[in-house]
N, C-alpha and C. Protein backbone atom coordinates (compact mmCIF):
# COMPACT_ATOMS: atom_id res chain seq x y z
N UNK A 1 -53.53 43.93 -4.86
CA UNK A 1 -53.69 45.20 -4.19
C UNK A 1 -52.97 46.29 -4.97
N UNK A 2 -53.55 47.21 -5.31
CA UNK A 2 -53.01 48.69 -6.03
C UNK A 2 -52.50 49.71 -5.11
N UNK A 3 -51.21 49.74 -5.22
CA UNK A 3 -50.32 50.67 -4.69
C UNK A 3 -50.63 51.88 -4.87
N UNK A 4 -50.80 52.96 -3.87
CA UNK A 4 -51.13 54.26 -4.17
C UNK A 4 -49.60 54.96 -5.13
N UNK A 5 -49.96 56.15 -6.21
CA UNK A 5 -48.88 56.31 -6.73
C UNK A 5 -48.08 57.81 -5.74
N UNK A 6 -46.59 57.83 -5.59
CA UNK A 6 -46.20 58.76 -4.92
C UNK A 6 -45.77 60.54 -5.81
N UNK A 7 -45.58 61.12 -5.07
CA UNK A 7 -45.62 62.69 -6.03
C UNK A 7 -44.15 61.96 -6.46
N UNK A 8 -43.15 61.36 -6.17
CA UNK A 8 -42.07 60.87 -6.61
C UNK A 8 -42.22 59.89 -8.06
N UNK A 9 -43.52 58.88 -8.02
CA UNK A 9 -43.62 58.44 -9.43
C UNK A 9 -44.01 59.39 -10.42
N UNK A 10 -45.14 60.23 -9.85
CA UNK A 10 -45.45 61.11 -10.96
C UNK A 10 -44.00 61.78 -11.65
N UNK A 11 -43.22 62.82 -10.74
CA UNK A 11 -42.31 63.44 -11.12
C UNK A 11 -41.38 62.45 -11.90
N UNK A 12 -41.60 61.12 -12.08
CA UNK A 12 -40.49 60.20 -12.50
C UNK A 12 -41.21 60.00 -14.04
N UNK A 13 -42.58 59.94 -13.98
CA UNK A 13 -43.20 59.71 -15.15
C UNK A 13 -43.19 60.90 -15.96
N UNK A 14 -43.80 61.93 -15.41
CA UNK A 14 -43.31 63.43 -16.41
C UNK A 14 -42.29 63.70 -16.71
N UNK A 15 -41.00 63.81 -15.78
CA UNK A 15 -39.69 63.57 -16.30
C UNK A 15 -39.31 63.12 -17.39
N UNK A 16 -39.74 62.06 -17.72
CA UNK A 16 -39.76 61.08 -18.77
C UNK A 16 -40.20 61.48 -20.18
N UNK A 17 -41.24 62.35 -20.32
CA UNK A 17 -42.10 62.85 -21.35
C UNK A 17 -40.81 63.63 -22.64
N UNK A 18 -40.75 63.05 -23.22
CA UNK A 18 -39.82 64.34 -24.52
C UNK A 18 -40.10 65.29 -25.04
N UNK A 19 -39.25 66.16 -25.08
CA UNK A 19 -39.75 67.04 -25.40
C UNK A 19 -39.85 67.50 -27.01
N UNK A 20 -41.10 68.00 -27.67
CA UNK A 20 -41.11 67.45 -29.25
C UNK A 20 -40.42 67.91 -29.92
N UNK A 21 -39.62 69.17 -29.92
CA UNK A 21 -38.70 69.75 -30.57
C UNK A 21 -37.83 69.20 -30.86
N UNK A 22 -36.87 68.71 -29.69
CA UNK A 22 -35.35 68.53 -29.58
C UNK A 22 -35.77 66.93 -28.81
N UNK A 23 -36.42 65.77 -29.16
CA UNK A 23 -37.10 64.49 -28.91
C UNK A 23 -35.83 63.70 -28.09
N UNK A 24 -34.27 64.31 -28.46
CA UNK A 24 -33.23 63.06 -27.43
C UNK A 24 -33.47 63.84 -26.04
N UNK A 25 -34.71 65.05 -25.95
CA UNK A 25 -34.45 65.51 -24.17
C UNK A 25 -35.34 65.19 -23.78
N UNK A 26 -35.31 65.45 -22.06
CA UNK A 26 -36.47 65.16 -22.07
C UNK A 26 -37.20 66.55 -21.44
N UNK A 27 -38.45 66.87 -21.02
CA UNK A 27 -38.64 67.92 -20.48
C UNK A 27 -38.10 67.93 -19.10
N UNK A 28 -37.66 66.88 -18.07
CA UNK A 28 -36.35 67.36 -17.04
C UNK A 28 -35.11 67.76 -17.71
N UNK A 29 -34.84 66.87 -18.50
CA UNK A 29 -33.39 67.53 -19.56
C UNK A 29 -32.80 69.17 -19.55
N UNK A 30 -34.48 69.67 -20.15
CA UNK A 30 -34.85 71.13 -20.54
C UNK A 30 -34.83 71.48 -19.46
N UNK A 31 -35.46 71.32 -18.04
CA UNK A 31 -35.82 72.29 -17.25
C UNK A 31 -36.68 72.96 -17.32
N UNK A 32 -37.95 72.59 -18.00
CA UNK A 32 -39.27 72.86 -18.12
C UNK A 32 -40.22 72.04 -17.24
N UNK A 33 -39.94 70.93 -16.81
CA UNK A 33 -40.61 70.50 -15.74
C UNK A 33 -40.35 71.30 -14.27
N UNK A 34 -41.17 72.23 -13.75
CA UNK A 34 -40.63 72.94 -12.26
C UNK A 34 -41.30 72.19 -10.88
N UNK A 35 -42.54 71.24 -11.06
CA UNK A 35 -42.97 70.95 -9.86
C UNK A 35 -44.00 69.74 -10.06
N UNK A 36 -44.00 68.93 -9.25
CA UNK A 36 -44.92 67.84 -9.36
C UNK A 36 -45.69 67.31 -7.84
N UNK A 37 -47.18 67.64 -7.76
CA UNK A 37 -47.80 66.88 -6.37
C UNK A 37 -48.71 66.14 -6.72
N UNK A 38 -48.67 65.24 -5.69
CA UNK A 38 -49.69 63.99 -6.29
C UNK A 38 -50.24 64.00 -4.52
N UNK A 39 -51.09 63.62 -4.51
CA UNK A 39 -52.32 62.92 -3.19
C UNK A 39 -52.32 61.30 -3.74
N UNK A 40 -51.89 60.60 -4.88
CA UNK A 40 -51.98 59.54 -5.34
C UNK A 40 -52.96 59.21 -6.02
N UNK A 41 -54.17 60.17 -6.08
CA UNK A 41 -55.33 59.80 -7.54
C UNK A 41 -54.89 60.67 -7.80
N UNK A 42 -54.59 62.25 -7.65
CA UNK A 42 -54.70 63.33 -8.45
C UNK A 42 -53.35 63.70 -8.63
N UNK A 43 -52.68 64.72 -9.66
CA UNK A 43 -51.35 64.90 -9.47
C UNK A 43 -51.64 66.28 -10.73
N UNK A 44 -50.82 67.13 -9.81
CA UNK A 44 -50.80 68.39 -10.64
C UNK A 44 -49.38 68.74 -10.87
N UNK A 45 -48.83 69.14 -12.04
CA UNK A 45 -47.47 69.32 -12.80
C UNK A 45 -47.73 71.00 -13.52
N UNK A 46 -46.21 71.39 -13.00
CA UNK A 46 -45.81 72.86 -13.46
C UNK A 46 -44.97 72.27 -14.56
N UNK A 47 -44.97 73.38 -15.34
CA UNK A 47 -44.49 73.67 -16.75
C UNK A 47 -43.94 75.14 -16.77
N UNK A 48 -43.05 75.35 -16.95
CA UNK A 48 -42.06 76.49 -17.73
C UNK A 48 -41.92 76.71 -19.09
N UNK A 49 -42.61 77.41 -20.18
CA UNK A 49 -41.64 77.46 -21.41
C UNK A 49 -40.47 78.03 -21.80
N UNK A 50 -39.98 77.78 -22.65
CA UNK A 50 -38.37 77.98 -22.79
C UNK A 50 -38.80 79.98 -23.11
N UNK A 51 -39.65 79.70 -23.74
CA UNK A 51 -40.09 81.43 -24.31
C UNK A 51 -41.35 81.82 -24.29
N UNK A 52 -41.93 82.66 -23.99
CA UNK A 52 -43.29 83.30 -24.27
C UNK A 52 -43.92 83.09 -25.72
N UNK A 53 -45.15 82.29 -25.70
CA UNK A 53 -45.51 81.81 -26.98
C UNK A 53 -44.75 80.54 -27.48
N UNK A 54 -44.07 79.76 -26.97
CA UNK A 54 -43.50 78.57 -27.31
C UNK A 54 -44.86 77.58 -27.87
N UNK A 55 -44.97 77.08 -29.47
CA UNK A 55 -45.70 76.42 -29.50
C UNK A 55 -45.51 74.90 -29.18
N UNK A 56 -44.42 74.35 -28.47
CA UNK A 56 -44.42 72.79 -27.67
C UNK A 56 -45.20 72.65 -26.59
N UNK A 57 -45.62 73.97 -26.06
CA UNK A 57 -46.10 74.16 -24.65
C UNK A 57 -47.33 72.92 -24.60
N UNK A 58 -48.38 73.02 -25.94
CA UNK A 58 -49.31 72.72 -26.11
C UNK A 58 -49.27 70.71 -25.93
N UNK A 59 -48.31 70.68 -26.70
CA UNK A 59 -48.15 69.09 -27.17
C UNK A 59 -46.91 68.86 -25.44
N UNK A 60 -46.39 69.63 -24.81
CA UNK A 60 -45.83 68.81 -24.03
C UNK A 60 -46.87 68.70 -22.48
N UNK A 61 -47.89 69.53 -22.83
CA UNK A 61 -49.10 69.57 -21.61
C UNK A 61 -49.73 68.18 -21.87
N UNK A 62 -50.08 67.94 -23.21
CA UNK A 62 -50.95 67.10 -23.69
C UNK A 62 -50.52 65.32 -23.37
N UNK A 63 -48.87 65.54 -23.65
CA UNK A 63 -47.93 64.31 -23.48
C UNK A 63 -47.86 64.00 -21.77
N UNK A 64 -47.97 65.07 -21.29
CA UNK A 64 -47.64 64.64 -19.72
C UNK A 64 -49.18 64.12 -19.51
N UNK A 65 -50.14 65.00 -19.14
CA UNK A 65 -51.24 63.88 -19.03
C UNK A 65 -51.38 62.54 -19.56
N UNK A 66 -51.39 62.46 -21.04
CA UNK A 66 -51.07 61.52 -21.45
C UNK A 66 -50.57 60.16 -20.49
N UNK A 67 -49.00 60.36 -20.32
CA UNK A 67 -48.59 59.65 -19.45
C UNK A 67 -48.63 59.64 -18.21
N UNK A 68 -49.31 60.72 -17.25
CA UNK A 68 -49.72 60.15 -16.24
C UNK A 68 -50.92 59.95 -16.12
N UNK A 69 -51.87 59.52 -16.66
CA UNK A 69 -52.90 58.87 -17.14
C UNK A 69 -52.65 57.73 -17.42
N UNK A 70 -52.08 57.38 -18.27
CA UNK A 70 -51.75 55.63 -18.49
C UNK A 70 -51.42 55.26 -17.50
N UNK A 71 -50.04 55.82 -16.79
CA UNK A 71 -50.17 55.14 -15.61
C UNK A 71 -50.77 55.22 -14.64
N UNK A 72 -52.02 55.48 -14.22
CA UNK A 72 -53.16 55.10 -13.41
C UNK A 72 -53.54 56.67 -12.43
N UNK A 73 -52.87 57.81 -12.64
CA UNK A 73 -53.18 59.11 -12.23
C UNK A 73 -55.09 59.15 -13.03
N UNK A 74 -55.67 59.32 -11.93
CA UNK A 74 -57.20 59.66 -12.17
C UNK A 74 -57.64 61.44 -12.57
N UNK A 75 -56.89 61.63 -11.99
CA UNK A 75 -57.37 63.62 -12.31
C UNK A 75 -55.49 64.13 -12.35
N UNK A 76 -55.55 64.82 -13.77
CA UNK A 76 -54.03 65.28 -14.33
C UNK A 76 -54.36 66.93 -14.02
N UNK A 77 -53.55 67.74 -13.59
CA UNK A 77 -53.91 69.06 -14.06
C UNK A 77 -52.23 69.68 -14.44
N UNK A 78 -52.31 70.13 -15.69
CA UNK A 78 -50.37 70.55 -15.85
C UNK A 78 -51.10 72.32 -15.92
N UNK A 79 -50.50 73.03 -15.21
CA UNK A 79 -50.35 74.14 -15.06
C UNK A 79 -49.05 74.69 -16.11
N UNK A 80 -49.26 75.93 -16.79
CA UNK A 80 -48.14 76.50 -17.30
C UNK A 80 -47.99 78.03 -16.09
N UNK A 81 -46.52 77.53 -16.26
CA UNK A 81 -46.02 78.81 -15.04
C UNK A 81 -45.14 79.74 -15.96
N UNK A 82 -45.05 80.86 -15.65
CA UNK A 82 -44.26 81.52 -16.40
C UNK A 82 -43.84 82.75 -15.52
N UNK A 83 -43.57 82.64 -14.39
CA UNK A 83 -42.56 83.42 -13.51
C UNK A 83 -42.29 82.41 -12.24
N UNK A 84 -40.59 82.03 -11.71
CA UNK A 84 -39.51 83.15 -12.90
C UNK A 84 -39.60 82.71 -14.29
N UNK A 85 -39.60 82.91 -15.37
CA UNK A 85 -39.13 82.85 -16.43
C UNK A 85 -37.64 81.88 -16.68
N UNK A 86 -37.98 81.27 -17.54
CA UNK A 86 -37.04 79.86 -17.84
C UNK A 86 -35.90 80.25 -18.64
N UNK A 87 -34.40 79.98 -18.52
CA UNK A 87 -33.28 80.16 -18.94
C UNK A 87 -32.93 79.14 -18.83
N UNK A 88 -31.78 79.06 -19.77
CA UNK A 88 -30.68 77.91 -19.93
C UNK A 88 -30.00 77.29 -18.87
N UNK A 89 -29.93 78.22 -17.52
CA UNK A 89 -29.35 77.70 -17.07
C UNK A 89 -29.79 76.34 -16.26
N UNK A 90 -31.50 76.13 -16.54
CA UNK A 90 -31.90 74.84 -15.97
C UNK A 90 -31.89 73.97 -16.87
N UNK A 91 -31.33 73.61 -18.06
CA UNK A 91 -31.15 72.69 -18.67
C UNK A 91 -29.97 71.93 -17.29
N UNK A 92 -29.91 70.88 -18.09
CA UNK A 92 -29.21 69.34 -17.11
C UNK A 92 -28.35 69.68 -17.66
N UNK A 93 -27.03 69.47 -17.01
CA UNK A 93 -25.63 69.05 -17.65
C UNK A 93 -25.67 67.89 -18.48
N UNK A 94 -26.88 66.60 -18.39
CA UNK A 94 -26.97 65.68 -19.14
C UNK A 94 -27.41 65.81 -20.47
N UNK A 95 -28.68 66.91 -20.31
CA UNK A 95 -29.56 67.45 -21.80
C UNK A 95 -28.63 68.44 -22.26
N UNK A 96 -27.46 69.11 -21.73
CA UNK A 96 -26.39 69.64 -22.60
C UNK A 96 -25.85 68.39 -23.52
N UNK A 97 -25.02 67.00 -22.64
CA UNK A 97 -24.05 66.44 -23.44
C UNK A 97 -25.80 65.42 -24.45
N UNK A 98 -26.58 65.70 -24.00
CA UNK A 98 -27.26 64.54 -25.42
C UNK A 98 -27.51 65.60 -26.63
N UNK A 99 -27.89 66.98 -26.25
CA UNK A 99 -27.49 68.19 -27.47
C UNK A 99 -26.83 67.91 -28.27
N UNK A 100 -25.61 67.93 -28.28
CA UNK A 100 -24.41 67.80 -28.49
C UNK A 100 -23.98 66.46 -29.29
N UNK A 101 -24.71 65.92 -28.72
CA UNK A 101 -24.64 64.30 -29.49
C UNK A 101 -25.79 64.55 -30.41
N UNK A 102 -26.75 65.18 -30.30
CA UNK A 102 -27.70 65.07 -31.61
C UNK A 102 -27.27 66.10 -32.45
N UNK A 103 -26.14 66.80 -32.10
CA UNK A 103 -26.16 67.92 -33.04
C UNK A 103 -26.21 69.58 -33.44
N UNK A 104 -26.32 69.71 -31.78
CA UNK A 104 -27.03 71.08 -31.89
C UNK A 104 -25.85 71.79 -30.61
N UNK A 105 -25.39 72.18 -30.81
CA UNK A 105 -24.58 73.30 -29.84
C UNK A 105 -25.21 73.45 -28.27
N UNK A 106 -24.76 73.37 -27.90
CA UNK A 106 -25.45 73.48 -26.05
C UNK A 106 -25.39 75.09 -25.98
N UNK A 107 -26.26 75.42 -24.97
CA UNK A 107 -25.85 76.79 -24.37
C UNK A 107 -24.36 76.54 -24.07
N UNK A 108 -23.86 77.99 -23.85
CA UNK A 108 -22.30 77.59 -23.23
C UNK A 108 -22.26 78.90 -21.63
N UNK A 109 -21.84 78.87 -20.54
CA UNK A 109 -21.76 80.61 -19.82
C UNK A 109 -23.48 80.01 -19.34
N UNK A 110 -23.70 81.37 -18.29
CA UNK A 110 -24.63 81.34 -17.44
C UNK A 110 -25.89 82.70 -18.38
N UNK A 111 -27.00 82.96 -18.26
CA UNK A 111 -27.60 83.66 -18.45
C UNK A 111 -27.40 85.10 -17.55
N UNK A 112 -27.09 85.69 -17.81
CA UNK A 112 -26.74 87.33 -17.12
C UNK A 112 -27.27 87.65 -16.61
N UNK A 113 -27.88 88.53 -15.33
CA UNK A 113 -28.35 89.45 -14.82
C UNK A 113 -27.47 90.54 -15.81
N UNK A 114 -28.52 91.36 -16.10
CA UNK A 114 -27.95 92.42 -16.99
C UNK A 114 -27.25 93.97 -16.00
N UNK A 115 -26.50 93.70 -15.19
CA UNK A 115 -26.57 94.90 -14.35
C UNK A 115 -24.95 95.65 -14.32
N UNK A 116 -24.43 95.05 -15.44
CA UNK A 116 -23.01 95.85 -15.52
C UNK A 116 -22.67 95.55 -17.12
N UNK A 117 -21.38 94.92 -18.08
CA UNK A 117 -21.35 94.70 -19.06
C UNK A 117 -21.99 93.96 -19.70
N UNK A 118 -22.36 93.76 -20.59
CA UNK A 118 -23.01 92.26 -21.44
C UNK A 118 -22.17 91.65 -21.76
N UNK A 119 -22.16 90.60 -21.20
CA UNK A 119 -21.13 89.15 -22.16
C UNK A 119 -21.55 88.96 -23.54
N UNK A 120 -20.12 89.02 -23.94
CA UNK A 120 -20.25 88.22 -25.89
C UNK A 120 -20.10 86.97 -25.77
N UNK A 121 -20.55 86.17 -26.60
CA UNK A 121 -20.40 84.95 -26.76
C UNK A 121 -19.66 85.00 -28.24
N UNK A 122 -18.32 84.83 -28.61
CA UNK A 122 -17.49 85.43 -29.35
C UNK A 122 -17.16 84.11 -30.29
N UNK A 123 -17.25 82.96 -30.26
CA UNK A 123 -17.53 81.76 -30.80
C UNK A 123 -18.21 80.31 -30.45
N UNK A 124 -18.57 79.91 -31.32
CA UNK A 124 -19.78 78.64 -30.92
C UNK A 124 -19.05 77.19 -31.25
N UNK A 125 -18.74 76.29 -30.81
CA UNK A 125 -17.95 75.12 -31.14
C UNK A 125 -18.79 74.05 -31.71
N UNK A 126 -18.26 73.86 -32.84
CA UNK A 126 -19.37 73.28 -33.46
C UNK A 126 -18.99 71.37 -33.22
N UNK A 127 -20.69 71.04 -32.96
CA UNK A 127 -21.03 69.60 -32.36
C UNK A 127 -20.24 68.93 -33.48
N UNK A 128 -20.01 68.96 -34.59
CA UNK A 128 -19.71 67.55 -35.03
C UNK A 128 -17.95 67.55 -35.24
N UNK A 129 -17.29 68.87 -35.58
CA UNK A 129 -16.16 68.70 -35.62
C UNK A 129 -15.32 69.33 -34.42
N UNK A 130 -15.86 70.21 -33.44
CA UNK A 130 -15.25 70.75 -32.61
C UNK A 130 -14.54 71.79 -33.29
N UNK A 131 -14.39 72.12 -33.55
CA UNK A 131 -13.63 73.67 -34.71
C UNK A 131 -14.67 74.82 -33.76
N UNK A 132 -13.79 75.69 -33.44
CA UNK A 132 -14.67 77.47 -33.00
C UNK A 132 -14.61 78.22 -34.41
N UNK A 133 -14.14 77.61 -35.11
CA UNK A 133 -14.45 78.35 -36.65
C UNK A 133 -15.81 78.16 -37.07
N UNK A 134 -16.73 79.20 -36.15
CA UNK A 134 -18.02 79.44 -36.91
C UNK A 134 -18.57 80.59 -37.13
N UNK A 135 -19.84 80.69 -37.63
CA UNK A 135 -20.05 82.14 -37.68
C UNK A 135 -21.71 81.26 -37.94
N UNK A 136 -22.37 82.75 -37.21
CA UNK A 136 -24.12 82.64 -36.83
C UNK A 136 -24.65 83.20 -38.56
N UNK A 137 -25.05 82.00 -39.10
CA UNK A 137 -25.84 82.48 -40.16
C UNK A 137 -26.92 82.99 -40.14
N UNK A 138 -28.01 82.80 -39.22
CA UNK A 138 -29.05 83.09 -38.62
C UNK A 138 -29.52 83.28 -37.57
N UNK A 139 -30.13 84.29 -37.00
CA UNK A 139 -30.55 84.11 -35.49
C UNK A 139 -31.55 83.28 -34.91
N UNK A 140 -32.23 82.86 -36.29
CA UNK A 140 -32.83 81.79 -36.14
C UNK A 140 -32.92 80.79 -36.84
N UNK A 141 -33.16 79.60 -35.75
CA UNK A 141 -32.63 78.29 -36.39
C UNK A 141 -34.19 77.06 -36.71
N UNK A 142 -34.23 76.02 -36.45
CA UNK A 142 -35.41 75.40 -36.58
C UNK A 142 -36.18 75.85 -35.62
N UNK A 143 -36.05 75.81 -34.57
CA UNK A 143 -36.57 76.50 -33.71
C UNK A 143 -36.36 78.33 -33.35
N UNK A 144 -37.39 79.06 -32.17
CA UNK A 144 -36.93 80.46 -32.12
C UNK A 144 -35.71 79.97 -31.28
N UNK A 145 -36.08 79.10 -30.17
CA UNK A 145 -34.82 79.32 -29.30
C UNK A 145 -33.26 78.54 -29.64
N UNK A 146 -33.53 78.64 -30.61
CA UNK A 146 -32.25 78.02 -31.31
C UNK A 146 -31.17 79.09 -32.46
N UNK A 147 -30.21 79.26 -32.53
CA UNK A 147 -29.84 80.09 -34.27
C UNK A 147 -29.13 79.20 -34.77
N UNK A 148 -28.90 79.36 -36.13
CA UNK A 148 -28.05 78.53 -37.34
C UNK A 148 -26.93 79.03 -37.37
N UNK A 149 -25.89 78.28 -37.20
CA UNK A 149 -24.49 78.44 -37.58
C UNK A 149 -24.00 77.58 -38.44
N UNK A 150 -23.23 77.87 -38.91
CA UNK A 150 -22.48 76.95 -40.02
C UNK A 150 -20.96 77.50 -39.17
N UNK A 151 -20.16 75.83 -39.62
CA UNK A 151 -18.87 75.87 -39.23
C UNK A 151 -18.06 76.31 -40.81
N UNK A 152 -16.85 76.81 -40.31
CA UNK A 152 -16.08 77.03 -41.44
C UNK A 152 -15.17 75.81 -41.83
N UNK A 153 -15.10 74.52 -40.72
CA UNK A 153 -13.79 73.86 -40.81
C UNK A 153 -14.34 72.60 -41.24
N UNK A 154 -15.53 72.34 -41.50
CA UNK A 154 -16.38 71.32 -41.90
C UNK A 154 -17.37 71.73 -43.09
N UNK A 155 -17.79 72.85 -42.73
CA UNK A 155 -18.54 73.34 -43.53
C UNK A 155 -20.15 72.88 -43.67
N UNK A 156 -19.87 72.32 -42.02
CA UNK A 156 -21.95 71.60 -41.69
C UNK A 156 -22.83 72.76 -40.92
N UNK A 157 -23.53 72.64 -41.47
CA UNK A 157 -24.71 73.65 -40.91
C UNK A 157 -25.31 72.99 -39.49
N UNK A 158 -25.55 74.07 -38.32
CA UNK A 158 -25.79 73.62 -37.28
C UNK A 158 -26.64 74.32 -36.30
N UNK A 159 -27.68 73.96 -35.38
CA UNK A 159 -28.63 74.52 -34.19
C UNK A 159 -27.65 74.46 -33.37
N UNK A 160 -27.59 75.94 -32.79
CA UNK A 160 -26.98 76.58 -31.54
C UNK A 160 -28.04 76.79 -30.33
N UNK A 161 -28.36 75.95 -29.27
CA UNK A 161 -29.30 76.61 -28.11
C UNK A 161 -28.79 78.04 -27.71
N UNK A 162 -29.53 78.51 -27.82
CA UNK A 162 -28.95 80.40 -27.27
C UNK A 162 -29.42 79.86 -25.95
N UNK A 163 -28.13 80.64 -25.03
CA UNK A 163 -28.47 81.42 -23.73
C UNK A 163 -29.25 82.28 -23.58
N UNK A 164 -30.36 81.91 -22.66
CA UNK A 164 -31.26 83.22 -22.32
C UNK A 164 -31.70 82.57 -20.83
């Protein structure tokens, strides 16, 4: 007998999907997964991109069907949503510390409402030696939503997730 699947497996199976950029997260990691319903044949999934024009959008629509298709979802539909608009601050505290372990600087601070001073972000601690001796070589890094820093106390070049 075949178990109907619940909006809880789906959300467990998309969860799951990586995301292709930054591959140790996953798209729950990111906080690009926003919503998942299933009736148990059909199951429709929201998507957030990190930025307007993000080209993962494409390959992480493609990956979630994908996998909820294999596992026995009959009709996939992934919607891209784009209000509210996606910030750092829905990354996981978990897809911060696996960042970090692959290499790349976490966001650090909350994303602003812009309605009094702007916060500086006045140094970046770099993943492999921990030293705040850095400086932003680039505002952009392999990715847009990423910039290049290099540390001074190691002297390794490194992806910073910007806050936004």
């Amino acid at each position: 007998m075949v178990t109907a699947m619940t909006t809880t497996d789906a959300w467990r199976i998309a969860a799951a999907v990586a995301d292709p950029e930054v591959p140790v997260l996953t798209i729950e990691d990111l906080g690009v997964l926003r919503a998942v319903e299933s009736d148990g044949a059909r199951v429709r999934v929201d998507i957030t991109p990190t930025y307007s024009g993000c080209p993962a959008m494409d390959t992480i629509r493609d990956d979630v069907i994908l996998a909820l298709t294999a596992a026995g979802f009959g009709e996939v539909e992934v919607r891209l949503v784009l209000a509210p608009a996606w910030t750092t601050d829905w990354m996981s505290d978990a897809g911060k510390r696996k960042l970090e372990r692959y290499g790349i600087a976490p966001p650090t601070g909350r994303a602003a409402v812009h309605d009094g001073p702007i916060p500086l972000t006045l140094s970046v601690r770099c993943p492999r030696c921990g030293s705040l001796d850095t400086r932003e070589a680039s505002r952009f890094g392999s990715t847009s939503c990423k910039a290049l820093f290099e540390c001074r106390a190691c002297l390794e070049p490194f992806d910073h997730f910007k806050v936004h």
